[in-house]
Protein backbone atom coordinates (compact mmCIF):
# COMPACT_ATOMS: atom_id res chain seq x y z
CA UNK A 1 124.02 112.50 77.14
CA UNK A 2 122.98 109.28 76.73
CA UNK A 3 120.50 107.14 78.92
CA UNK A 4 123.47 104.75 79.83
CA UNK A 5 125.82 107.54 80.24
CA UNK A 6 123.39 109.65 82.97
CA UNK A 7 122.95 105.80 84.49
CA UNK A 8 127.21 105.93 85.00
CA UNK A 9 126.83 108.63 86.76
CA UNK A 10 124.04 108.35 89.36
CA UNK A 11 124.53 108.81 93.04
CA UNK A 12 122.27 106.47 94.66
CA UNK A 13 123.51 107.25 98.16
CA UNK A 14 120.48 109.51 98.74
CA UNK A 15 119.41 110.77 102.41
CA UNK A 16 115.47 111.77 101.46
CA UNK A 17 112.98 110.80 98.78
CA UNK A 18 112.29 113.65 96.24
CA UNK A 19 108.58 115.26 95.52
CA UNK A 20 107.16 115.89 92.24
CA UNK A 21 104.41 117.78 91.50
CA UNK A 22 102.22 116.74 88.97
CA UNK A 23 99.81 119.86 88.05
CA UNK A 24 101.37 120.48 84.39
CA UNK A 25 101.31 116.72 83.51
CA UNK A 26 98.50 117.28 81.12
CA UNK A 27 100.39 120.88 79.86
CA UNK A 28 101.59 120.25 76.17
CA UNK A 29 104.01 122.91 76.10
CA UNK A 30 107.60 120.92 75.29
CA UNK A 31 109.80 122.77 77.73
CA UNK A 32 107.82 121.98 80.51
CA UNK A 33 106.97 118.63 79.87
CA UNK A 34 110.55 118.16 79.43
CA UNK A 35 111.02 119.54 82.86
CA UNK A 36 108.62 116.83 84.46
CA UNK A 37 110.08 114.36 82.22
CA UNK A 38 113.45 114.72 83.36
CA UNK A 39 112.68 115.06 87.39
CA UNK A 40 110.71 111.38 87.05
CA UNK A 41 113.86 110.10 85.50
CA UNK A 42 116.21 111.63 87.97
CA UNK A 43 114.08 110.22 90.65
CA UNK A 44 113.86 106.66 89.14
CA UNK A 45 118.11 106.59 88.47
CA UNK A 46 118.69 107.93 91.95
CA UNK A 47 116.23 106.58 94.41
CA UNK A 48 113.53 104.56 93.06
CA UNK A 49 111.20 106.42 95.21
CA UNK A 50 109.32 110.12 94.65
CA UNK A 51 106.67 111.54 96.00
CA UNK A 52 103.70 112.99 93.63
CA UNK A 53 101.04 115.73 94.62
CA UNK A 54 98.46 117.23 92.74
CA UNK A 55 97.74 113.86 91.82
CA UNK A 56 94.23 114.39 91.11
CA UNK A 57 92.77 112.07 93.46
CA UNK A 58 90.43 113.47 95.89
CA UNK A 59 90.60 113.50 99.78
CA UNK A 60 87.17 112.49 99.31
CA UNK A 61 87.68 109.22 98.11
CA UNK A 62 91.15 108.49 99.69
CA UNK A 63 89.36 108.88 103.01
CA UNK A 64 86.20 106.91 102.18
CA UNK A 65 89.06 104.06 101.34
CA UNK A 66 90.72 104.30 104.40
CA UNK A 67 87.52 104.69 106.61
CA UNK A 68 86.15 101.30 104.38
CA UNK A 69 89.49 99.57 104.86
CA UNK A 70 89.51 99.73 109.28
CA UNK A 71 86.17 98.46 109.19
CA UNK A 72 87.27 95.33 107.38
CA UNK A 73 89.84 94.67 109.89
CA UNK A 74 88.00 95.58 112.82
CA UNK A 75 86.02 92.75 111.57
CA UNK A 76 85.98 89.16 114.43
CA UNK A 77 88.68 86.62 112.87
CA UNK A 78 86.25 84.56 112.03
CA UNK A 79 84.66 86.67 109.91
CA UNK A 80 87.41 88.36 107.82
CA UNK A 81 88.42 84.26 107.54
CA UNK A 82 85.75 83.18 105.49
CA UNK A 83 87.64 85.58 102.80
CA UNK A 84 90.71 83.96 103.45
CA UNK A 85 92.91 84.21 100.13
CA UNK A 86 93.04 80.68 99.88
CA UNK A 87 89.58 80.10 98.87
CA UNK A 88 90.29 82.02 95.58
CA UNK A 89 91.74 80.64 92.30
CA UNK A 90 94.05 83.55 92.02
CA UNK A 91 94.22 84.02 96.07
CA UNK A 92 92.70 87.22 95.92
CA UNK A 93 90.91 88.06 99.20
CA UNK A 94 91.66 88.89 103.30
CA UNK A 95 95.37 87.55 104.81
CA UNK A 96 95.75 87.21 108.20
CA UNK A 97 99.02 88.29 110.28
CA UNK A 98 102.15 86.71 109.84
CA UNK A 99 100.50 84.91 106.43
CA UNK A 100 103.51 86.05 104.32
CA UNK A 101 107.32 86.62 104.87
CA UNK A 102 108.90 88.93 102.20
CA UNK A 103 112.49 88.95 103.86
CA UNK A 104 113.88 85.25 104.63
CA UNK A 105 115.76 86.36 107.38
CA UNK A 106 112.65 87.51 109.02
CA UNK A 107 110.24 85.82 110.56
CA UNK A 108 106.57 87.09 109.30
CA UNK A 109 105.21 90.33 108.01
CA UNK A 110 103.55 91.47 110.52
CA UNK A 111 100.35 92.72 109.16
CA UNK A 112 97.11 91.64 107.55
CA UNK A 113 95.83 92.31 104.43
CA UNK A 114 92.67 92.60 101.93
CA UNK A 115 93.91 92.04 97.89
CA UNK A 116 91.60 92.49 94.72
CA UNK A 117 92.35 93.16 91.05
CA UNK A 118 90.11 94.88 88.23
CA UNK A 119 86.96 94.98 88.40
CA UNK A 120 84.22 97.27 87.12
CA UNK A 121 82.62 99.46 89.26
CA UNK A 122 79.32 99.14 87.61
CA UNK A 123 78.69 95.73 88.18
CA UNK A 124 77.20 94.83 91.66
CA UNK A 125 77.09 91.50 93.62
CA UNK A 126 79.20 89.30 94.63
CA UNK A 127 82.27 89.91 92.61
CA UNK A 128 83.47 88.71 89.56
CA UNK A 129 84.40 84.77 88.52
CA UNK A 130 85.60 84.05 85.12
CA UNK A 131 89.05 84.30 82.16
CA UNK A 132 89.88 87.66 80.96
CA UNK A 133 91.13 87.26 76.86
CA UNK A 134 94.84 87.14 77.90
CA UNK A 135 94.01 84.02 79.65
CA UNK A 136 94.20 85.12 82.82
CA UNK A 137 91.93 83.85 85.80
CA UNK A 138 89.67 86.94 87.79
CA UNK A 139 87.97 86.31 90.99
CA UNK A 140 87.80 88.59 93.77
CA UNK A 141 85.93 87.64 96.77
CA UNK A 142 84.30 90.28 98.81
CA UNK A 143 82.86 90.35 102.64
CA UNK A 144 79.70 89.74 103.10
CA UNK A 145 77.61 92.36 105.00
CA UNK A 146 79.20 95.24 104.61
CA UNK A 147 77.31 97.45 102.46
CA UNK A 148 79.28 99.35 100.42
CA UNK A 149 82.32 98.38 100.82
CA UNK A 150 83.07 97.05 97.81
CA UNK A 151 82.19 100.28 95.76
CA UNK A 152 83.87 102.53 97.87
CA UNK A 153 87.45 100.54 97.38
CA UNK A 154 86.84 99.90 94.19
CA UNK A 155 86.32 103.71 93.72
CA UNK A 156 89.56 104.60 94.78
CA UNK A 157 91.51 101.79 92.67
CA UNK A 158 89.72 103.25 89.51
CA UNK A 159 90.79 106.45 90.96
CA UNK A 160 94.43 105.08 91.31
CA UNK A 161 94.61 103.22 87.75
CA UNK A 162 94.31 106.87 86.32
CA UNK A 163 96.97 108.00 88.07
CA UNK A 164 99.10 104.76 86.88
CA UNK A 165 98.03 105.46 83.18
CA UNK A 166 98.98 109.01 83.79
CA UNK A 167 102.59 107.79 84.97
CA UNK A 168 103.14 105.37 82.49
CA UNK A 169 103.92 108.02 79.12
CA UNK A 170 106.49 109.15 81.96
CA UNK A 171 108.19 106.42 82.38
CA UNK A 172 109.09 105.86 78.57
CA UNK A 173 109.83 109.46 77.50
CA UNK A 174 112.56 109.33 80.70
CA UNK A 175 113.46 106.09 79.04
CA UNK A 176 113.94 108.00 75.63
CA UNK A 177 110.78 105.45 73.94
CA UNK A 178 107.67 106.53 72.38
CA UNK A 179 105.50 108.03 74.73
CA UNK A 180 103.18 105.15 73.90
CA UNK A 181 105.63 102.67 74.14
CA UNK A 182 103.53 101.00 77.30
CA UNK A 183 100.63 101.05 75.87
CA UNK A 184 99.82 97.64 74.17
CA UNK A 185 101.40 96.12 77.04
CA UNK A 186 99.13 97.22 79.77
CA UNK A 187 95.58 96.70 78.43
CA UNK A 188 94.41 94.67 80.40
CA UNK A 189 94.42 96.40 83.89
CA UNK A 190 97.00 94.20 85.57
CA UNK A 191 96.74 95.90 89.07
CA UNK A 192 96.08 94.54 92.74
CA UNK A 193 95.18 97.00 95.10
CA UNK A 194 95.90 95.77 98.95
CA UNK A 195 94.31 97.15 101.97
CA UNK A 196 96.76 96.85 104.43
CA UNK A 197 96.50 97.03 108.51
CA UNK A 198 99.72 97.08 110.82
CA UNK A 199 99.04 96.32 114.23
CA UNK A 200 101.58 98.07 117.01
CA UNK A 201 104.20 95.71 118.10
CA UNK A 202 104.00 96.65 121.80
CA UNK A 203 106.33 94.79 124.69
CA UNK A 204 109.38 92.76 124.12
CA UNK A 205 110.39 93.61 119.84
CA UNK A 206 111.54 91.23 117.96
CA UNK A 207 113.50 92.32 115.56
CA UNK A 208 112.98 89.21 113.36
CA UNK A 209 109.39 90.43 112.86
CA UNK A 210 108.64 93.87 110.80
CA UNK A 211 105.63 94.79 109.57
CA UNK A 212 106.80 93.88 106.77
CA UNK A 213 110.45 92.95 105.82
CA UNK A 214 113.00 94.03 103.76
CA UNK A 215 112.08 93.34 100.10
CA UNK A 216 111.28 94.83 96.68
CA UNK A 217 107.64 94.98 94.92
CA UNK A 218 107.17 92.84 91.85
CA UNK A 219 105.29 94.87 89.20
CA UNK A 220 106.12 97.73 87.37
CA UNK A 221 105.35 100.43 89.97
CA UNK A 222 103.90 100.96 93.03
CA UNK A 223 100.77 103.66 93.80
CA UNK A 224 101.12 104.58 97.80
CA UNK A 225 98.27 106.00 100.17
CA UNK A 226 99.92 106.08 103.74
CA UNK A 227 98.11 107.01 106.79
CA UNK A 228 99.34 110.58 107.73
CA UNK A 229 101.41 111.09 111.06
CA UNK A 230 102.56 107.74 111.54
CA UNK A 231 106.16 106.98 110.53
CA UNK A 232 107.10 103.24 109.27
CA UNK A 233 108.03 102.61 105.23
CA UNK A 234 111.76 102.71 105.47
CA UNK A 235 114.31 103.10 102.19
CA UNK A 236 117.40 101.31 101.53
CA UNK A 237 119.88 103.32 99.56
CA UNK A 238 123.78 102.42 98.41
CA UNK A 239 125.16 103.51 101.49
CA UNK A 240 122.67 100.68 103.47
CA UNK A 241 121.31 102.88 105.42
CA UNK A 242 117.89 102.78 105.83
CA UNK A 243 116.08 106.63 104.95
CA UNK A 244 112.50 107.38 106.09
CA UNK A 245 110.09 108.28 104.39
CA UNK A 246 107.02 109.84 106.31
CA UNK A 247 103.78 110.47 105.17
CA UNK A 248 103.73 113.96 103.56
CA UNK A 249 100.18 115.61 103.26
CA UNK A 250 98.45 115.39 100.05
CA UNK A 251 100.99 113.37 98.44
CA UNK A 252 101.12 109.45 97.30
CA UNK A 253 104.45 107.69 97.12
CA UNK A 254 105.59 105.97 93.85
CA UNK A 255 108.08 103.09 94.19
CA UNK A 256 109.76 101.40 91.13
CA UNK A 257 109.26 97.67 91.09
CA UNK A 258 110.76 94.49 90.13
CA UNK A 259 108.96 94.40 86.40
CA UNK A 260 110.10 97.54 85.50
CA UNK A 261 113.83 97.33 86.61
CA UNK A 262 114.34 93.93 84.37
CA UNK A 263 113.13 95.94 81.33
CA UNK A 264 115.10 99.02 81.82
CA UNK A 265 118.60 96.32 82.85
CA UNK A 266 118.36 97.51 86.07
CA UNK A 267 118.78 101.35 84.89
CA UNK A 268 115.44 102.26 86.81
CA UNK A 269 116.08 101.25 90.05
CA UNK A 270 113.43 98.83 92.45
CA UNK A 271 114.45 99.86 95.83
CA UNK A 272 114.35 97.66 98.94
CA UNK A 273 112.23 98.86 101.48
CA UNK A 274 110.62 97.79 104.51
CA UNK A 275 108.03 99.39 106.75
CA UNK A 276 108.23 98.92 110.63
CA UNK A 277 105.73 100.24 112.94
CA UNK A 278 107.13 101.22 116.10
CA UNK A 279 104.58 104.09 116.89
CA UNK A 280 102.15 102.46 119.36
CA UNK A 281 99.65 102.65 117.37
CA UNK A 282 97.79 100.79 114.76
CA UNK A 283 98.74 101.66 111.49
CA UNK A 284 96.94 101.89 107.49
CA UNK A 285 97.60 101.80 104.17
CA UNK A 286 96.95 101.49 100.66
CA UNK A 287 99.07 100.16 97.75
CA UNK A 288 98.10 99.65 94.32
CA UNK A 289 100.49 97.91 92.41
CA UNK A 290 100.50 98.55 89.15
CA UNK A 291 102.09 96.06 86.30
CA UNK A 292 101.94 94.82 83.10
CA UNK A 293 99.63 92.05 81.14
CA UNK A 294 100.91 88.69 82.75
CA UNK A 295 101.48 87.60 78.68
CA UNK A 296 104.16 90.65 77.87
CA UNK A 297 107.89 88.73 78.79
CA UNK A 298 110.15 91.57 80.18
CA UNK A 299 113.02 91.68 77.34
CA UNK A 300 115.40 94.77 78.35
CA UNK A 301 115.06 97.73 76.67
CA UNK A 302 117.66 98.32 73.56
CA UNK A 303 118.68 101.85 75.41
CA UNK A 304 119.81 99.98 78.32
CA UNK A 305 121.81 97.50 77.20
CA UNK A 306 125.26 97.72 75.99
CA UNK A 307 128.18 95.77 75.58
CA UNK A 308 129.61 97.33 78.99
CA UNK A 309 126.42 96.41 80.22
CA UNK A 310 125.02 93.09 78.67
CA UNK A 311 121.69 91.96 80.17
CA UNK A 312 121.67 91.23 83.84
CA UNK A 313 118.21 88.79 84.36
CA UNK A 314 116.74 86.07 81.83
CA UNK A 315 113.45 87.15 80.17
CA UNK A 316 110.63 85.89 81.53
CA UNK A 317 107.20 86.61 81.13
CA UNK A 318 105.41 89.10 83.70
CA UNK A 319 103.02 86.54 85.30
CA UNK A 320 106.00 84.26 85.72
CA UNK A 321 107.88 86.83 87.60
CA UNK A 322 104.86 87.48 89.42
CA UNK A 323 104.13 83.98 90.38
CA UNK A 324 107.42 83.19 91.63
CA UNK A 325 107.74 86.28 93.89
CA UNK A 326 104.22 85.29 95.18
CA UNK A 327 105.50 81.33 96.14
CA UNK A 328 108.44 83.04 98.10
CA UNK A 329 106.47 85.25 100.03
CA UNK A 330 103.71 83.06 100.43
CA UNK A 331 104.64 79.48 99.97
CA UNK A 332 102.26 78.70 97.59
């Protein structure tokens, strides 16, 4: 059967978000690469969502993250301020509460955040300031007086950008490409990693203000660290109902984005989701979103187009895309 064919017949009216376990992804033996193959492209038709454990990231350095990224926010206003994102070229850095609105008919995420992009881990001081060969501007912006810090993140989005380039020959053998089909498009490390805090939303709710709002991500996919036991990312699937999706032990969540969807003609899905912290208590996470160089325009994929199903978006180059979704969410 076809890739457009298996597309046809998709239900996408799923009630719970499927787990995939990743210990033969290095195994070379066909049939069982096939096997893995074909549960990542079930789970990107379907839901747009899966879980992944065995992931090969250790607790170790997920909770040295997490432990890093309350400290930050703990941090007096004042403080985490002089990181703002504003002060950056490529507004990399801390954003306060209510700073961005990913649904319109909100009004304000409801968090705070801390964003960087690639950086090596080797290099010490004060972050890096300067054009990467695709043209494309790096400056991350660190706080001051917090000794390690910077390492210790930047240990775990290393840690997380294997995963990614683990995923990646995935994604294109479920696509029926060349397993290496992604790789001269992502060579340059286009990934942001985002610390993210939730505060409880305690007395009178507003349901105009989520955590953060109904929306989709932007790059190709999304690498997810939630905190365990507390209950807030939401999924939106065909029947609009909105499908929880907890925190399982040991296990990251992967969520198509917006990057990946216009190359594949909407074939992969991106899948709105929202995350709403109603628990009473304060809430962390981690995404790393992982996309392609900024140069590399999204043209759809010659397996998922047809003349029952033309091309649905314009092409447009991945920084474009990027850029735009960032001046909606932002206003900048």
């Amino acid at each position: 059967m076809s890739l457009l064919q298996a597309s046809q017949e998709v239900d996408s009216s799923f009630d719970n978000i499927p787990v995939i376990d990743l210990k033969d992804i290095g195994n070379k033996d066909q049939a069982t690469r096939q096997r893995l193959v074909q549960e990542v492209r079930d789970a990107c038709m379907q839901v747009g969502f899966f879980y992944v454990k065995n992931h090969g990231i250790s607790d170790e350095v997920v909770q040295a993250a997490y432990l890093a990224s309350k400290e930050l926010f703990a941090l007096p206003e004042d403080i985490k301020m002089e990181i703002e994102y504003k002060k950056t070229p490529n507004h990399m850095g801390y954003s306060p509460l209510l700073s961005s609105n990913n649904d319109p008919q909100n009004a304000g995420d409801l968090m705070e955040g801390f964003e960087f992009g690639y950086e090596p881990t080797e290099k010490k001081g004060g972050g890096v300031d300067g054009v990467r060969d695709d043209g494309i501007t790096v400056a991350n912006i660190w706080p001051a007086n917090s000794p390690g810090f910077r390492e210790t993140v930047l240990q775990y989005y290393h840690a997380a950008l294997g995963v990614g380039e683990l995923l990646f020959p995935l994604f294109a053998l479920a696509l029926d490409l060349p397993e290496n089909f992604f790789e001269d498009k992502t060579r340059h490390s286009a990934a942001l990693m985002k610390l993210l805090h939730y505060p409880p939303q305690v007395g009178e709710v507003d349901e105009r203000i989520m955590g953060i709002g109904a929306h989709t991500d932007w790059e190709c996919f999304t690498i997810l660290w939630q905190e365990p036991e507390i209950q807030a990312l939401q999924v939106l699937n065909n029947d609009k109902e909105w499908i929880k999706a907890p925190p399982l032990p040991g296990t990251l969540v992967i969520n198509l984005g917006d990057q990946l969807a216009r190359w594949t003609n909407d074939v992969f899905k991106s899948t709105v989701h929202r995350a709403v912290n109603r628990s009473g208590m304060h809430r962390y996470s981690i995404p790393v979103f992982v996309g392609t160089d900024y140069n590399v325009p999204l043209e759809p994929i010659a397996s998922c187009v047809s003349g029952d199903r033309p091309p649905k978006y314009e092409v447009i180059t991945a920084g474009d895309y990027v850029k735009s979704r960032f001046k909606a969410a932002y206003g900048q």
